[in-house]
Every structure is written in C-alpha cells, then in structure tokens.
C-alpha atoms as a PDB file:
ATOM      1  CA  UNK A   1     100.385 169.419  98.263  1.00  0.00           C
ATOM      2  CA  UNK A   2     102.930 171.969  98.338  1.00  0.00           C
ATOM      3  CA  UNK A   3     104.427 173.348  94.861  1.00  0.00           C
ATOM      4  CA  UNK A   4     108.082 171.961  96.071  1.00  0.00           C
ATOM      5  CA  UNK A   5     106.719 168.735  96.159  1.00  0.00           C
ATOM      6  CA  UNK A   6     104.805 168.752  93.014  1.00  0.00           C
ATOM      7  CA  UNK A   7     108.428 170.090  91.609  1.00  0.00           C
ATOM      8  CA  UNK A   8     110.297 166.773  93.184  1.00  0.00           C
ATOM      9  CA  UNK A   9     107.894 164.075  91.736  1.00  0.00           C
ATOM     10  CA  UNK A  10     108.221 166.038  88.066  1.00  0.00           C
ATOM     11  CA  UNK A  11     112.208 166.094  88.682  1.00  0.00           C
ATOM     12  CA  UNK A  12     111.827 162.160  88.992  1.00  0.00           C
ATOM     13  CA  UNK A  13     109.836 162.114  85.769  1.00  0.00           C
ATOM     14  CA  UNK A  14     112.426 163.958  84.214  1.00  0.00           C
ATOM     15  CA  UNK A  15     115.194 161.746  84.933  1.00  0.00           C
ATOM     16  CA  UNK A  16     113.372 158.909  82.969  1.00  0.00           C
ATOM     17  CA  UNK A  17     113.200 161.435  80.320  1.00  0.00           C
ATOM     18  CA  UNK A  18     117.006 161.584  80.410  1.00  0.00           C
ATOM     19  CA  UNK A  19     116.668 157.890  80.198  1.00  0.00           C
ATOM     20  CA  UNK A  20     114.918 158.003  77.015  1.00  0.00           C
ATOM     21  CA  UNK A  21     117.601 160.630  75.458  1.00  0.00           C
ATOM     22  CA  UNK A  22     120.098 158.207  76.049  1.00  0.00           C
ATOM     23  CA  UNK A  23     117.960 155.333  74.752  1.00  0.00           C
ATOM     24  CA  UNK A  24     117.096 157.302  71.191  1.00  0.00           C
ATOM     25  CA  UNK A  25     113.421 157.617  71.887  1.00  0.00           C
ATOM     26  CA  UNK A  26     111.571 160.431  72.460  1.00  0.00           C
ATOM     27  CA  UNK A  27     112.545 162.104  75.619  1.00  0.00           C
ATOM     28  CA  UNK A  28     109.593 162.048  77.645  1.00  0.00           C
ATOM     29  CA  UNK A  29     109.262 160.863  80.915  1.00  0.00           C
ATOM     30  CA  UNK A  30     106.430 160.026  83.659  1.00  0.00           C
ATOM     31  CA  UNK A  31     105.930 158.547  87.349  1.00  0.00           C
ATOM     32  CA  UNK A  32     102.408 157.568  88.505  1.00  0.00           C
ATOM     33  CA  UNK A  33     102.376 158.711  92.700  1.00  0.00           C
ATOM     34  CA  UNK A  34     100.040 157.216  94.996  1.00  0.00           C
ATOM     35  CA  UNK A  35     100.081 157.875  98.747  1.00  0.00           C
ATOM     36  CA  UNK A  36     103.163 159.913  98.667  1.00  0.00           C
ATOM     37  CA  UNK A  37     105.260 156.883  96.925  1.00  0.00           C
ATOM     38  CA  UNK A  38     105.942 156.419  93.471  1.00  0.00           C
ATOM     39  CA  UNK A  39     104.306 152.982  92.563  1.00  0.00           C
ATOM     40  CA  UNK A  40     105.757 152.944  88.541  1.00  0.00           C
ATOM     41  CA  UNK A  41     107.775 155.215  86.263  1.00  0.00           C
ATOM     42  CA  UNK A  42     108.224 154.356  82.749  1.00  0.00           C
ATOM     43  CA  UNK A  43     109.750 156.329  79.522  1.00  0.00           C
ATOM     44  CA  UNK A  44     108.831 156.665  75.972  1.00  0.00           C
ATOM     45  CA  UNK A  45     109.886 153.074  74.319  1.00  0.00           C
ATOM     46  CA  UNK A  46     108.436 153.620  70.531  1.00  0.00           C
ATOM     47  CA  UNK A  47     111.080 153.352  68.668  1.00  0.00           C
ATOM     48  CA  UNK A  48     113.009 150.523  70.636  1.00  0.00           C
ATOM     49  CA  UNK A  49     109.717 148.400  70.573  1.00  0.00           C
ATOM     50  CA  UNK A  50     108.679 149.882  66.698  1.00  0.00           C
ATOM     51  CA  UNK A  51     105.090 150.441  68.148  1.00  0.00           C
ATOM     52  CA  UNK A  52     103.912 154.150  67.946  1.00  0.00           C
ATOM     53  CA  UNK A  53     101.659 153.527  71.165  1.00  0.00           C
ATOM     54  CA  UNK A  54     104.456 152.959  73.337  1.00  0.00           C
ATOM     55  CA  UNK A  55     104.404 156.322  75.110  1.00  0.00           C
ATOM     56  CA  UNK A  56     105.883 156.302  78.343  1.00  0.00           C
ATOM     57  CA  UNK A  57     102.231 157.013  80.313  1.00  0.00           C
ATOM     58  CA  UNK A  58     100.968 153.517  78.949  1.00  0.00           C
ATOM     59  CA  UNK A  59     104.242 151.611  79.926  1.00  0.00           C
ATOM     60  CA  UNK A  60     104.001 152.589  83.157  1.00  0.00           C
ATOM     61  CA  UNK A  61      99.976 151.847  83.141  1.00  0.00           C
ATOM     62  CA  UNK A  62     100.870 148.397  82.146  1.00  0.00           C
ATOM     63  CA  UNK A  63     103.127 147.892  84.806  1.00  0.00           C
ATOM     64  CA  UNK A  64     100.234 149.103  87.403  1.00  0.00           C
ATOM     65  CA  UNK A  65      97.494 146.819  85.615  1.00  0.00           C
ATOM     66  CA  UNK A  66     100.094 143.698  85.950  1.00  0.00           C
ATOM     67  CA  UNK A  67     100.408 144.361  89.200  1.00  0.00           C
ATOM     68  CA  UNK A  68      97.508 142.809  91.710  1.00  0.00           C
ATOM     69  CA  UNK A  69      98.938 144.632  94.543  1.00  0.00           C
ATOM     70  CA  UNK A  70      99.027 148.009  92.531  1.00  0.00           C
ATOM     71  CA  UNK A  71      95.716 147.132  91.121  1.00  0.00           C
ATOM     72  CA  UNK A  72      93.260 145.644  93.087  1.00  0.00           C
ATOM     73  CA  UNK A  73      90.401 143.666  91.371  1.00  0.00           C
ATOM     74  CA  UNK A  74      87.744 145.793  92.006  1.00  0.00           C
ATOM     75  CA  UNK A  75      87.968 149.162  93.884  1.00  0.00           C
ATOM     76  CA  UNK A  76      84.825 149.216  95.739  1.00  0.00           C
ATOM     77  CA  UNK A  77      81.091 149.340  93.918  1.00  0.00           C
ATOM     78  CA  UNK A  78      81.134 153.057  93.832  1.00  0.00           C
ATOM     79  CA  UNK A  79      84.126 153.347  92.551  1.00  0.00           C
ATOM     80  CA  UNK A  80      85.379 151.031  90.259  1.00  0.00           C
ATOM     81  CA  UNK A  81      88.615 152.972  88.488  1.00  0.00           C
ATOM     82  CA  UNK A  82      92.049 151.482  89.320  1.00  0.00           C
ATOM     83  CA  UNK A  83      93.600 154.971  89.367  1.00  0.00           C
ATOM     84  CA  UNK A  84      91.447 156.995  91.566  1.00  0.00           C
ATOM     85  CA  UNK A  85      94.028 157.618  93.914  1.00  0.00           C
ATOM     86  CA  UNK A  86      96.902 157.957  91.787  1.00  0.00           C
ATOM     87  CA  UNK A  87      98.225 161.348  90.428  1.00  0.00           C
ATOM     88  CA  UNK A  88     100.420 161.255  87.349  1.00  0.00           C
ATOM     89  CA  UNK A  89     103.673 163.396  86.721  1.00  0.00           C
ATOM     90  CA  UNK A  90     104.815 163.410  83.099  1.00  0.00           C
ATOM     91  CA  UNK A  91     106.983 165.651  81.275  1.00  0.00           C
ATOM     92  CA  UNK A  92     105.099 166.292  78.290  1.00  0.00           C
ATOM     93  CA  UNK A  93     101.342 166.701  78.372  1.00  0.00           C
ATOM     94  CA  UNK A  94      99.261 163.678  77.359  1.00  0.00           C
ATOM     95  CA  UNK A  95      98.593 163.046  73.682  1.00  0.00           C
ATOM     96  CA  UNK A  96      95.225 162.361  72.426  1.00  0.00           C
ATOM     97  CA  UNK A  97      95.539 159.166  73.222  1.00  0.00           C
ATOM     98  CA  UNK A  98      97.289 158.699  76.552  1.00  0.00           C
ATOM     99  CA  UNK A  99      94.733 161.506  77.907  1.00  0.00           C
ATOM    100  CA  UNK A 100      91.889 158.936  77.340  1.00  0.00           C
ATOM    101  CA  UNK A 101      93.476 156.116  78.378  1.00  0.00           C
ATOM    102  CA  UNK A 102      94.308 157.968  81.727  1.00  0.00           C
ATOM    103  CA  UNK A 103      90.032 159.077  82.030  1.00  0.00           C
ATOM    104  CA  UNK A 104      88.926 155.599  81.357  1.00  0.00           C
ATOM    105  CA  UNK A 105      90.987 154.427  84.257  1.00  0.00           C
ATOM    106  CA  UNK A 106      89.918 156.925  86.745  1.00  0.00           C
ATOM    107  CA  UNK A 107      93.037 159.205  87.067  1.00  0.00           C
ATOM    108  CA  UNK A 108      92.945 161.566  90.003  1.00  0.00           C
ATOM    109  CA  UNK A 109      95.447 164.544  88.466  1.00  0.00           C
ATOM    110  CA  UNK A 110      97.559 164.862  86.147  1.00  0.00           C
ATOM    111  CA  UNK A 111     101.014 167.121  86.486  1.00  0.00           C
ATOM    112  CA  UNK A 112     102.459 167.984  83.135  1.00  0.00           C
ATOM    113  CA  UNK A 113     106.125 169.878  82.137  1.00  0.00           C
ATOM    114  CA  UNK A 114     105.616 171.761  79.000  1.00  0.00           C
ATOM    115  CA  UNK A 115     102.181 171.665  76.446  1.00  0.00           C
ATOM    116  CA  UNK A 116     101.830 169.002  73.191  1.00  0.00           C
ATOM    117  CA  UNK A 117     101.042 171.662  70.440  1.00  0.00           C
ATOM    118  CA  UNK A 118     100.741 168.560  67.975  1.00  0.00           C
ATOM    119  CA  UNK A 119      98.763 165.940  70.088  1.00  0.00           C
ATOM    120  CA  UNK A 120      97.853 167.621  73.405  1.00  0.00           C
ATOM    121  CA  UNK A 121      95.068 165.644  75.025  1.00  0.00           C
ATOM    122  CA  UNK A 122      94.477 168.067  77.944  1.00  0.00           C
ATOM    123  CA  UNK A 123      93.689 171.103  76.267  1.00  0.00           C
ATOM    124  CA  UNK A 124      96.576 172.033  73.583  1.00  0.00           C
ATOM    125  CA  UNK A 125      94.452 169.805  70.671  1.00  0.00           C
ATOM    126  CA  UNK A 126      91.767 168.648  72.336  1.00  0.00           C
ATOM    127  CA  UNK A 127      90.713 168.641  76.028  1.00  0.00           C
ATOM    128  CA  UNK A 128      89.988 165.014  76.492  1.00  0.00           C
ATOM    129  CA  UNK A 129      90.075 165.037  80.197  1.00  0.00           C
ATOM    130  CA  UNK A 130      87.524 167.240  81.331  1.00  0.00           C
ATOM    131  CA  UNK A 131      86.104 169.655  78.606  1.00  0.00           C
ATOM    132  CA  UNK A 132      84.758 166.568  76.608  1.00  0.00           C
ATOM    133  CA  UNK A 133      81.730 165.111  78.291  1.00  0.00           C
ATOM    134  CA  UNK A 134      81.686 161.811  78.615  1.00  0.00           C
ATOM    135  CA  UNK A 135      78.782 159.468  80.076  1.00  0.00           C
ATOM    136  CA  UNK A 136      80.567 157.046  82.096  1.00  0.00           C
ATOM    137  CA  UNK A 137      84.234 157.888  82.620  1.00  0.00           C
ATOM    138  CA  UNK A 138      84.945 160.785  85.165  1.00  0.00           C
ATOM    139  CA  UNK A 139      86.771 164.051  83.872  1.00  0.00           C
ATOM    140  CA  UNK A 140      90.519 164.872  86.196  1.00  0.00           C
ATOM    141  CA  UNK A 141      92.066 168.053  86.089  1.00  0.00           C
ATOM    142  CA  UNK A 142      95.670 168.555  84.435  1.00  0.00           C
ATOM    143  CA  UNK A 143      98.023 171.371  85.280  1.00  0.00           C
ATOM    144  CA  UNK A 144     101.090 172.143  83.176  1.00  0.00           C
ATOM    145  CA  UNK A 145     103.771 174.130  83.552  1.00  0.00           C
ATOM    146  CA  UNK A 146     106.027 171.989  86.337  1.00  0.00           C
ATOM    147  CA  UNK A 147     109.379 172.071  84.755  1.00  0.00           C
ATOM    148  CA  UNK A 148     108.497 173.865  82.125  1.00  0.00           C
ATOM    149  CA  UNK A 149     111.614 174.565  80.680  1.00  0.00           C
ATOM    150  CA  UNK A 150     113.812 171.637  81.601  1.00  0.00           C
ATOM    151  CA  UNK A 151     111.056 169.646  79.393  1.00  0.00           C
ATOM    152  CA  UNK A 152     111.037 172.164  76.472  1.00  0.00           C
ATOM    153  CA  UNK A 153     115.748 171.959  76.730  1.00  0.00           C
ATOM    154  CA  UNK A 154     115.625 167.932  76.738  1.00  0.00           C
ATOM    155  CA  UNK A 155     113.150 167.729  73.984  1.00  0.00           C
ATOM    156  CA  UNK A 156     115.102 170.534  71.736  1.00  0.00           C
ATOM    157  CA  UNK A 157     118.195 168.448  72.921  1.00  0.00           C
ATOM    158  CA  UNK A 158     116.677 165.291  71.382  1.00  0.00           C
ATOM    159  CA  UNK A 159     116.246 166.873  67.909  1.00  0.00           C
ATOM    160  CA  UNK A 160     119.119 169.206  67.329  1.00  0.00           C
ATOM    161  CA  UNK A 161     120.522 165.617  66.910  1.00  0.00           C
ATOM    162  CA  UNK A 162     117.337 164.419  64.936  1.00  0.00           C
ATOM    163  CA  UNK A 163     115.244 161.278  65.301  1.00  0.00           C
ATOM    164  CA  UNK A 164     117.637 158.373  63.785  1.00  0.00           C
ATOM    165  CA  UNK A 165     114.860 155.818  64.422  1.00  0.00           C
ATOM    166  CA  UNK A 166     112.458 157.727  62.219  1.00  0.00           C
ATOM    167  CA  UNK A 167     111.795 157.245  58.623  1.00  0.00           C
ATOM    168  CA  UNK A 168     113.047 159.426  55.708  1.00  0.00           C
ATOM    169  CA  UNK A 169     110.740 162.166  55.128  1.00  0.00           C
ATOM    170  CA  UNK A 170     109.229 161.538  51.429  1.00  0.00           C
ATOM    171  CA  UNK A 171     108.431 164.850  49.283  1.00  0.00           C
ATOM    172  CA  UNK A 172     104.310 165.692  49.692  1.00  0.00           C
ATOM    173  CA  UNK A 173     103.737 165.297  46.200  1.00  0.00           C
ATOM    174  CA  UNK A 174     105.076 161.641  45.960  1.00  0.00           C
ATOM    175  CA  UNK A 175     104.037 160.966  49.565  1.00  0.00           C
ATOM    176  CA  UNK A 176     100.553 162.708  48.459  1.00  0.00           C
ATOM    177  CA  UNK A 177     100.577 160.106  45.312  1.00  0.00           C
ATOM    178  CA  UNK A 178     101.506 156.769  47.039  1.00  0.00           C
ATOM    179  CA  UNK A 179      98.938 157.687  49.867  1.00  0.00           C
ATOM    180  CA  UNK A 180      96.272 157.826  47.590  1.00  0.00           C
ATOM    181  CA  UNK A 181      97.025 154.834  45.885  1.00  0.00           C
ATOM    182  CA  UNK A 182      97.261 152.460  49.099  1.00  0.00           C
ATOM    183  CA  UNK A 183      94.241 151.848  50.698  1.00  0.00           C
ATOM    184  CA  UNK A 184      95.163 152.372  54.676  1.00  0.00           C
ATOM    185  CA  UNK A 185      96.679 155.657  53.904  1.00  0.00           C
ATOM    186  CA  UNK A 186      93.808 156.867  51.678  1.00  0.00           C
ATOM    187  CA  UNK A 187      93.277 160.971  52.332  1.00  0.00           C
ATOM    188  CA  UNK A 188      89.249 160.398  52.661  1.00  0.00           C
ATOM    189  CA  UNK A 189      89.107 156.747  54.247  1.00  0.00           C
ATOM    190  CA  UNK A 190      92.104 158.410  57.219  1.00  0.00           C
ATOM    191  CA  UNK A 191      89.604 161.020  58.111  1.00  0.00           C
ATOM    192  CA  UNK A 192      86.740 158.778  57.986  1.00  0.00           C
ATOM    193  CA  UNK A 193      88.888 156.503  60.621  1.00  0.00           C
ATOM    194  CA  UNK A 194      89.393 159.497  62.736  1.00  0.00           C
ATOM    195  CA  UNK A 195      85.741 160.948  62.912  1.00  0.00           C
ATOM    196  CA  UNK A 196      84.571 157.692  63.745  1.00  0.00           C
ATOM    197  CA  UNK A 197      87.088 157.010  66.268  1.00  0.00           C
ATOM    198  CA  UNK A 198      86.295 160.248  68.094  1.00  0.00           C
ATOM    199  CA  UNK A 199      82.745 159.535  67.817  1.00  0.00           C
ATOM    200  CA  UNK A 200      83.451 156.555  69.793  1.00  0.00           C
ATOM    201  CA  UNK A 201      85.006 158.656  72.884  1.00  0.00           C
ATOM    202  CA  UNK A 202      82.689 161.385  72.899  1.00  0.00           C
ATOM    203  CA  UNK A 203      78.913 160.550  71.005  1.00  0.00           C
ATOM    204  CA  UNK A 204      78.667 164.665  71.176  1.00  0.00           C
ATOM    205  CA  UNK A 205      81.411 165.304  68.805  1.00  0.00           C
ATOM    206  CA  UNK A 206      81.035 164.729  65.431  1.00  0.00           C
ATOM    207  CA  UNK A 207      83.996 166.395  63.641  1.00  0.00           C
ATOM    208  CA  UNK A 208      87.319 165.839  64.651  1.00  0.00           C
ATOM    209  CA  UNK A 209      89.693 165.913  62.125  1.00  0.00           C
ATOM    210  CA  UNK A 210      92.651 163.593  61.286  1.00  0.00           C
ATOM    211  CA  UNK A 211      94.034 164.033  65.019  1.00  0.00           C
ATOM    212  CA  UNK A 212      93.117 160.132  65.996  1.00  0.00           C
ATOM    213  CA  UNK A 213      91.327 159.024  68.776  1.00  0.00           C
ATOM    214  CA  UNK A 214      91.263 156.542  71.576  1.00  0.00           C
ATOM    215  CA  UNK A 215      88.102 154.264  70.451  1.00  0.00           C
ATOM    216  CA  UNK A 216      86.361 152.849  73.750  1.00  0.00           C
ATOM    217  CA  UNK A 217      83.234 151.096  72.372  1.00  0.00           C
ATOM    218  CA  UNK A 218      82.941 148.419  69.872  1.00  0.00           C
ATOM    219  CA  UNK A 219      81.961 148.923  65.914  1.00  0.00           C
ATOM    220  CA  UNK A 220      84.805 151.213  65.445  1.00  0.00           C
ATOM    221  CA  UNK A 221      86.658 150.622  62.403  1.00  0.00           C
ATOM    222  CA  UNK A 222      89.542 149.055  64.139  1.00  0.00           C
ATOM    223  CA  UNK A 223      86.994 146.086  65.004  1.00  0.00           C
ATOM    224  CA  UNK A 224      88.270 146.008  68.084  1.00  0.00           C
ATOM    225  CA  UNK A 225      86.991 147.699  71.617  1.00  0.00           C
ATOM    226  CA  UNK A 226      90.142 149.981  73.333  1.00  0.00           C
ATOM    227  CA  UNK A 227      91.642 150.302  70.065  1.00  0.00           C
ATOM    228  CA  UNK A 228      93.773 153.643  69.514  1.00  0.00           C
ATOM    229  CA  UNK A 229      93.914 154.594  65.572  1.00  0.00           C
ATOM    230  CA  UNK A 230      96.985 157.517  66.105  1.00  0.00           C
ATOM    231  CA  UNK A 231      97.717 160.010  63.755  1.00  0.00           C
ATOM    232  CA  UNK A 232     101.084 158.686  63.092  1.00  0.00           C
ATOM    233  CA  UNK A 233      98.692 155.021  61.184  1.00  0.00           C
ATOM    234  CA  UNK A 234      96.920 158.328  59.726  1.00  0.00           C
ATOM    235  CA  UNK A 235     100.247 159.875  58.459  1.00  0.00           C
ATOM    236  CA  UNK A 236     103.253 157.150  57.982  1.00  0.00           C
ATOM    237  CA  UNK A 237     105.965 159.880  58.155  1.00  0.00           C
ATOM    238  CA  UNK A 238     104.681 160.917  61.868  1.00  0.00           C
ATOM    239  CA  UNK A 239     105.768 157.087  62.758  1.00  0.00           C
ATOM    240  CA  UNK A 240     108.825 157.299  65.448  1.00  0.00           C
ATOM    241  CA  UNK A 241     107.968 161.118  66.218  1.00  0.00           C
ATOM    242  CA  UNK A 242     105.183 160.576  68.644  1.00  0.00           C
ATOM    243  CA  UNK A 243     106.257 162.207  72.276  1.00  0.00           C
END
C-alpha cells in the first residue's frame, strides 16, 4: 500500500480525534480498515462513560465483535482471529493495554500518529505486539510516525486547556498517606497486581513494574479471565488522563 494511502486512512482517524476534542475526552482517534473500506471508527469515550478502559481502539473493537457480518463465527481452523485481515489506523500508539487486546484478536498491522511515552504498548513502554513472545497469540508489526505532528498539535491542543473531567491532583505526601492506608491503592499490593498481571500475558516476564497489564488467563488477581488492571486503578490521579 502506497504511503498516500496509509496517510488518508490516518487523516480519517484523525478527524475522530477532532471528535473527541470537541467531546472533552482525550483526543485520540482510530479506524479499523479491511479490504480497502473502513468497517468501524471509534474515539476515546473515558471520561463521558467514567471508565478508564474506554480508549477509542476497544470502542471500535466492540463495534466489530457485535457485528456477525464484521465478525464471522469462526475464521477458518487455521486461523481462528477475527482481525486477521484488518489493519488498524490510530492516532496515538496503543497503550499497554489496547496493544494486547489488538494481539489476542489477530491484528494484521497497526498504523500509529505519534509514540505513548507513558503507556506505549508497541515499543515506547513495552513492546507487547511482537518483541514479547507469546505461545498462542501471533505478534503484528506497528509503524508510527503517520501524522506525526497533527497527533502531537491536537493532543497539546487538548491540554493547554487541561483535562476538566479529571480529578484534582492531591499533593504526593497526602496522596502517598491515604494510598497507604486504603487497601486497593496500597504501594506494595499495586505492584504485586501489576507483576502478576504481566505474568499472565507473557509467562517469560517476571518484572514489570506498576505499568498494568492486559491479564489473558485465569487466577489473576482480578478473578476474572480478559481482565485489564491499568495503571490509572494503580494510580487514582492517572484516572481521566489515559489517551
């Protein structure tokens, strides 16, 4: 596919990222493309919906998955993933998250504007769609860069006029205090969450941090299989910030 195309799908992405600027979310757009025709385009919906994992990659997902014509029951034997022939264009790369959500349902490529410094799941953090090994889910490749700046001027755009939707920032030593105290928040249990979450991903790593992972097997600490712990359940005062 020529670079002029790759530019036009990531200028329809973008416009949903305008959509979210208007809307007082996070301005980050995306459109899933599958035989030359965009089959769902979504934007970031977090703070509208108050529900961190409402990025704009996994409201457009949702849409596919609802969708027996988008998403057929089973792909063949061989190939069982409902997005092998589907190629993402988003304007900010892939958290953590997102960028195992998009592996575990068989992505083909993923087009990105500018990098996620913060919670970069293809590379910026952690390289959750290919440089992880995984034993089951296929790695896709991920190329930044479409964009670029148009994604970096709508984001800057969004908070020169801050986040209204997010919640006061709290000093670190009385956030620090109150964290300790409650038992969700607590400093040691949030890293145990996280370490075990990642564990759950990728058996090879055993370290992680406090970055949050997507959990895909069951006995996680979330109880429940699929389960996402983010950083922003680590950290209350990332909660409305996500991108």
């Amino acid at each position: 596919m020529a670079a002029d195309e790759h530019v036009g799908w990531m200028k329809e992405a973008m416009a949903m990222a305008e959509e979210a600027l208007a809307a007082g979310e996070v301005p980050v757009g995306c459109v899933f493309v599958r035989d030359r025709k965009i089959i769902a385009k979504a934007r970031n919906r977090t703070n509208q919906l108050r529900n961190a994992t409402r990025h704009a990659e996994l409201e457009a997902i949702d849409r596919i998955l609802s969708d027996p014509k988008l998403t057929p029951e089973k792909v063949s034997d061989a190939n069982p993933y409902p997005l092998s022939t589907t190629t993402l264009y988003v304007t900010v790369e892939p958290c953590i998250m997102c960028a195992s959500a998009l592996r575990q349902l068989g992505i083909k490529d993923v087009f990105y504007g500018c990098g996620n410094d913060r919670f970069g799941g293809c590379g910026s953090v952690l390289g959750v769609n290919e440089l992880l090994t995984h034993p089951h889910h296929p790695s896709y490749r991920a190329t930044g860069g479409f964009c670029r700046e148009e994604a970096i001027m709508i984001l800057r755009r969004f908070y020169i006029t801050e986040n209204t939707n997010a919640p006061n920032p709290k000093s670190k030593s009385n956030q620090g205090s109150k964290d300790r105290n409650h038992p969700r928040f607590n400093t040691s249990s949030a890293s145990f969450v996280a370490q075990e979450c990642c564990r759950a991903i990728v058996p090879s790593i055993s370290v992680a941090g406090n970055l949050g992972c997507y959990a895909t097997k069951g006995g996680s600490p979330s109880r429940r299989e699929g389960a996402f712990i983010p950083l922003s359940y680590l950290s209350p005062r990332r909660v409305g910030r996500l991108s």
